[in-house]
Protein backbone atom coordinates (compact mmCIF):
# COMPACT_ATOMS: atom_id res chain seq x y z
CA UNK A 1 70.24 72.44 -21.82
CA UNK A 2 66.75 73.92 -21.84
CA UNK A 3 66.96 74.61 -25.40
CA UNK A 4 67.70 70.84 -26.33
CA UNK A 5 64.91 69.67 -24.38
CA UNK A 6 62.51 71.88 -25.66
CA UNK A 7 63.81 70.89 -29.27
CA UNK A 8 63.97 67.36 -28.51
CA UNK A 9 59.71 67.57 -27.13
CA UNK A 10 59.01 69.65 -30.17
CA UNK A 11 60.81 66.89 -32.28
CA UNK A 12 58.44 64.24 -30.62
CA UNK A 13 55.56 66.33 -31.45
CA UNK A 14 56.15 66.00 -35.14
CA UNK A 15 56.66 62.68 -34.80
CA UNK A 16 53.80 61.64 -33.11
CA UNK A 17 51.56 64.27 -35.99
CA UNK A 18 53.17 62.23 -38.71
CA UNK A 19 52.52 58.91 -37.15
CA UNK A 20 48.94 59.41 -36.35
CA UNK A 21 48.74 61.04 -39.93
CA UNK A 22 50.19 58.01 -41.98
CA UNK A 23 47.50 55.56 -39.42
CA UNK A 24 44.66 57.80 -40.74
CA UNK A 25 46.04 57.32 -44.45
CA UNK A 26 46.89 53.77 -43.83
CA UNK A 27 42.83 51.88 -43.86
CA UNK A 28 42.19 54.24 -46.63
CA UNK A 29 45.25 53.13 -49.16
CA UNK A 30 45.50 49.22 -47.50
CA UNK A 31 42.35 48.21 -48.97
CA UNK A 32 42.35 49.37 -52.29
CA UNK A 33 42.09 46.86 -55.23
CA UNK A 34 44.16 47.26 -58.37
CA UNK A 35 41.76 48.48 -61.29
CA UNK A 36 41.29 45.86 -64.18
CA UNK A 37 42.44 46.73 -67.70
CA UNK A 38 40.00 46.78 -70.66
CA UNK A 39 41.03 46.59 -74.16
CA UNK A 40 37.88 49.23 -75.34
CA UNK A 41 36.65 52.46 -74.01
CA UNK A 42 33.27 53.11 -75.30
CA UNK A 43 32.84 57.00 -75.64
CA UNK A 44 30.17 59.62 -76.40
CA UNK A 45 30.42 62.41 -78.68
CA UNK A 46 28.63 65.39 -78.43
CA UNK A 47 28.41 67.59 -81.64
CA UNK A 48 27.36 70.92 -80.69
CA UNK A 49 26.07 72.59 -83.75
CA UNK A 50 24.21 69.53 -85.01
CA UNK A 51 22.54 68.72 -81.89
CA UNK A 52 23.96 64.61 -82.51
CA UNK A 53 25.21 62.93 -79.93
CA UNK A 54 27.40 59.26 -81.17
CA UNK A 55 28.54 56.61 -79.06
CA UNK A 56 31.23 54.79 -80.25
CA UNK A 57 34.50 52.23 -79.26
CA UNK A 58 38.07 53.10 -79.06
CA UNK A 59 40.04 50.45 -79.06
CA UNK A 60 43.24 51.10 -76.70
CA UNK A 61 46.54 52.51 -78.32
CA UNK A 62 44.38 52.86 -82.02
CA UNK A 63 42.93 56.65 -83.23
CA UNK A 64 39.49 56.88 -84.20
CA UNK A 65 37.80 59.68 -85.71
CA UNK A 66 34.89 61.99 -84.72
CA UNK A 67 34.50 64.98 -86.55
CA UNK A 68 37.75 66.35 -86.56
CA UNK A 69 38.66 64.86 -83.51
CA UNK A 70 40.98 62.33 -83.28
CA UNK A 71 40.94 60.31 -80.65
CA UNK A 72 43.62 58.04 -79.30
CA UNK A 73 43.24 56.08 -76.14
CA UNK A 74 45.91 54.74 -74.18
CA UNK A 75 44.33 53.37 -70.43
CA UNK A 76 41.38 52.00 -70.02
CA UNK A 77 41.01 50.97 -66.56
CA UNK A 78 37.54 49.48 -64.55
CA UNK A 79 37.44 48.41 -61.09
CA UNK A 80 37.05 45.63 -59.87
CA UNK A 81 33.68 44.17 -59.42
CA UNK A 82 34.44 44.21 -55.45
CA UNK A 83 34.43 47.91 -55.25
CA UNK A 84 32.12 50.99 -56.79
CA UNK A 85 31.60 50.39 -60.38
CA UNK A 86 34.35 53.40 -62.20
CA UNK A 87 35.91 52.93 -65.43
CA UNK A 88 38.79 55.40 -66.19
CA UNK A 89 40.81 56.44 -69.23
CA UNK A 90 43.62 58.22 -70.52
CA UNK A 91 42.86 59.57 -73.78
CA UNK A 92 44.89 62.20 -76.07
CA UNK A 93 42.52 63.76 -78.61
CA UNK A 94 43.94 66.32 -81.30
CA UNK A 95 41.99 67.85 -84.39
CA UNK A 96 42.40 67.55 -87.47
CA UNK A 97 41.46 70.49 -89.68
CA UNK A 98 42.22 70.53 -93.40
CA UNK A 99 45.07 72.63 -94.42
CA UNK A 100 46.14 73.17 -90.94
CA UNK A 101 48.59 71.27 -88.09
CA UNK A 102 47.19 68.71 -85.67
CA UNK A 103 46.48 71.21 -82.62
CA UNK A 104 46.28 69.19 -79.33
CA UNK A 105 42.77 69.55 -77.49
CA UNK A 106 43.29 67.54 -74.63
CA UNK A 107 45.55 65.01 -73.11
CA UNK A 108 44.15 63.28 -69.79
CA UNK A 109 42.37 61.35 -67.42
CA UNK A 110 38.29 60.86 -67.73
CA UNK A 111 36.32 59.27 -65.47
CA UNK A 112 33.13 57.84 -66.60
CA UNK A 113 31.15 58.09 -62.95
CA UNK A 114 32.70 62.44 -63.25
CA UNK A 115 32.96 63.88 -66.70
CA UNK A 116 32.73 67.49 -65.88
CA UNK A 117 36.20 66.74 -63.86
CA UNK A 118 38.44 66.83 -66.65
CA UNK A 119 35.81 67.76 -69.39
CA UNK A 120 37.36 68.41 -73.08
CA UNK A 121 36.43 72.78 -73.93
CA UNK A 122 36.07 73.24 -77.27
CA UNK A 123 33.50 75.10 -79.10
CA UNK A 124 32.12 72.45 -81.28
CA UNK A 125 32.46 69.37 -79.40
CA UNK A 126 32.56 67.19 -76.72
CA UNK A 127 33.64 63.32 -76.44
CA UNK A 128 33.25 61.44 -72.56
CA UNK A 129 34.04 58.04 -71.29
CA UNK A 130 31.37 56.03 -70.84
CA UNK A 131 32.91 52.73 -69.61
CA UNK A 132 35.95 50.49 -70.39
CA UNK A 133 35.01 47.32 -71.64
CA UNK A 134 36.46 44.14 -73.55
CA UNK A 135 35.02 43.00 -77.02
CA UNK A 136 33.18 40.07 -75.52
CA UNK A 137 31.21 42.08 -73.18
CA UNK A 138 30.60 44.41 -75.38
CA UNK A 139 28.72 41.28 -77.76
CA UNK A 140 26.96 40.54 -74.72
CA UNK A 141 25.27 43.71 -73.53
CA UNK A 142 21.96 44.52 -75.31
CA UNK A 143 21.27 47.40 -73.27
CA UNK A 144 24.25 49.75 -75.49
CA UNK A 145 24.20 50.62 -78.95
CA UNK A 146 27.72 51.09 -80.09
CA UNK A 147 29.11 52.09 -83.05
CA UNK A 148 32.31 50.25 -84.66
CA UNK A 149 35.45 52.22 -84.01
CA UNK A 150 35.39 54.92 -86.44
CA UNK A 151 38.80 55.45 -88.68
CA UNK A 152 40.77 57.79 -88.16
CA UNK A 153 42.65 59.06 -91.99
């Protein structure tokens, strides 16, 4: 009988560490807000050897060129304007050399507020989110000089 009592208080003890866990979890995960999809994520390219950097749109779920990057985005998620500004985006970028097989560079998240987080390495260059966006306030800012949405071949 001693043994099932000390299993039973060593059974409450785990109970009562997961309970008090889940209330420490539960104000951080109640008040969330569901991020707002965008339609364009407006990156920056970074080529290396030239020294240029290029900021230009990606439309979602279309694959635009730079260099021989191409660049496919399928998320592009902003929060709402209630919270932290933070626009987020899934992107798949392969390249595209001549005579040679796409090679995948990166598939991922990117967050716009963190790009060393899940940074693209490759030795020539480098391509960040800047912020998700739709086409209408994109027309409205004056502040960012974007380039059209570069085709991909």
């Amino acid at each position: 009988m001693p043994a099932m009592a000390s299993y039973i208080k060593a059974m409450m003890k785990t109970l009562a560490a997961c309970l008090f866990a889940g209330l420490l979890v539960l104000p951080v995960t109640a008040g969330t807000a569901k991020a707002d999809p965008r339609q364009i994520a407006v990156l920056q390219g970074l080529d290396k050897v030239t020294a240029r950097v290029s900021t230009f749109q990606a439309p979602v779920d279309q694959t635009v060129a730079f260099g021989s990057f191409r660049v496919t985005v399928r998320i592009c998620d902003r929060t709402p304007v209630t919270e932290a500004p933070e626009s987020t985006a899934f992107l798949e970028v392969v390249e595209d050399k001549p005579g040679q097989d796409l090679q995948w560079v990166f598939s991922g998240w990117m967050f716009a507020s963190s790009p060393a987080v899940s940074a693209i390495e490759h030795p020539v260059y480098d391509v960040r989110v800047l912020e998700c966006a739709d086409q209408a306030e994109l027309a409205a800012r004056s502040d960012l000089e974007v380039d059209p949405a570069p085709k991909a071949n």
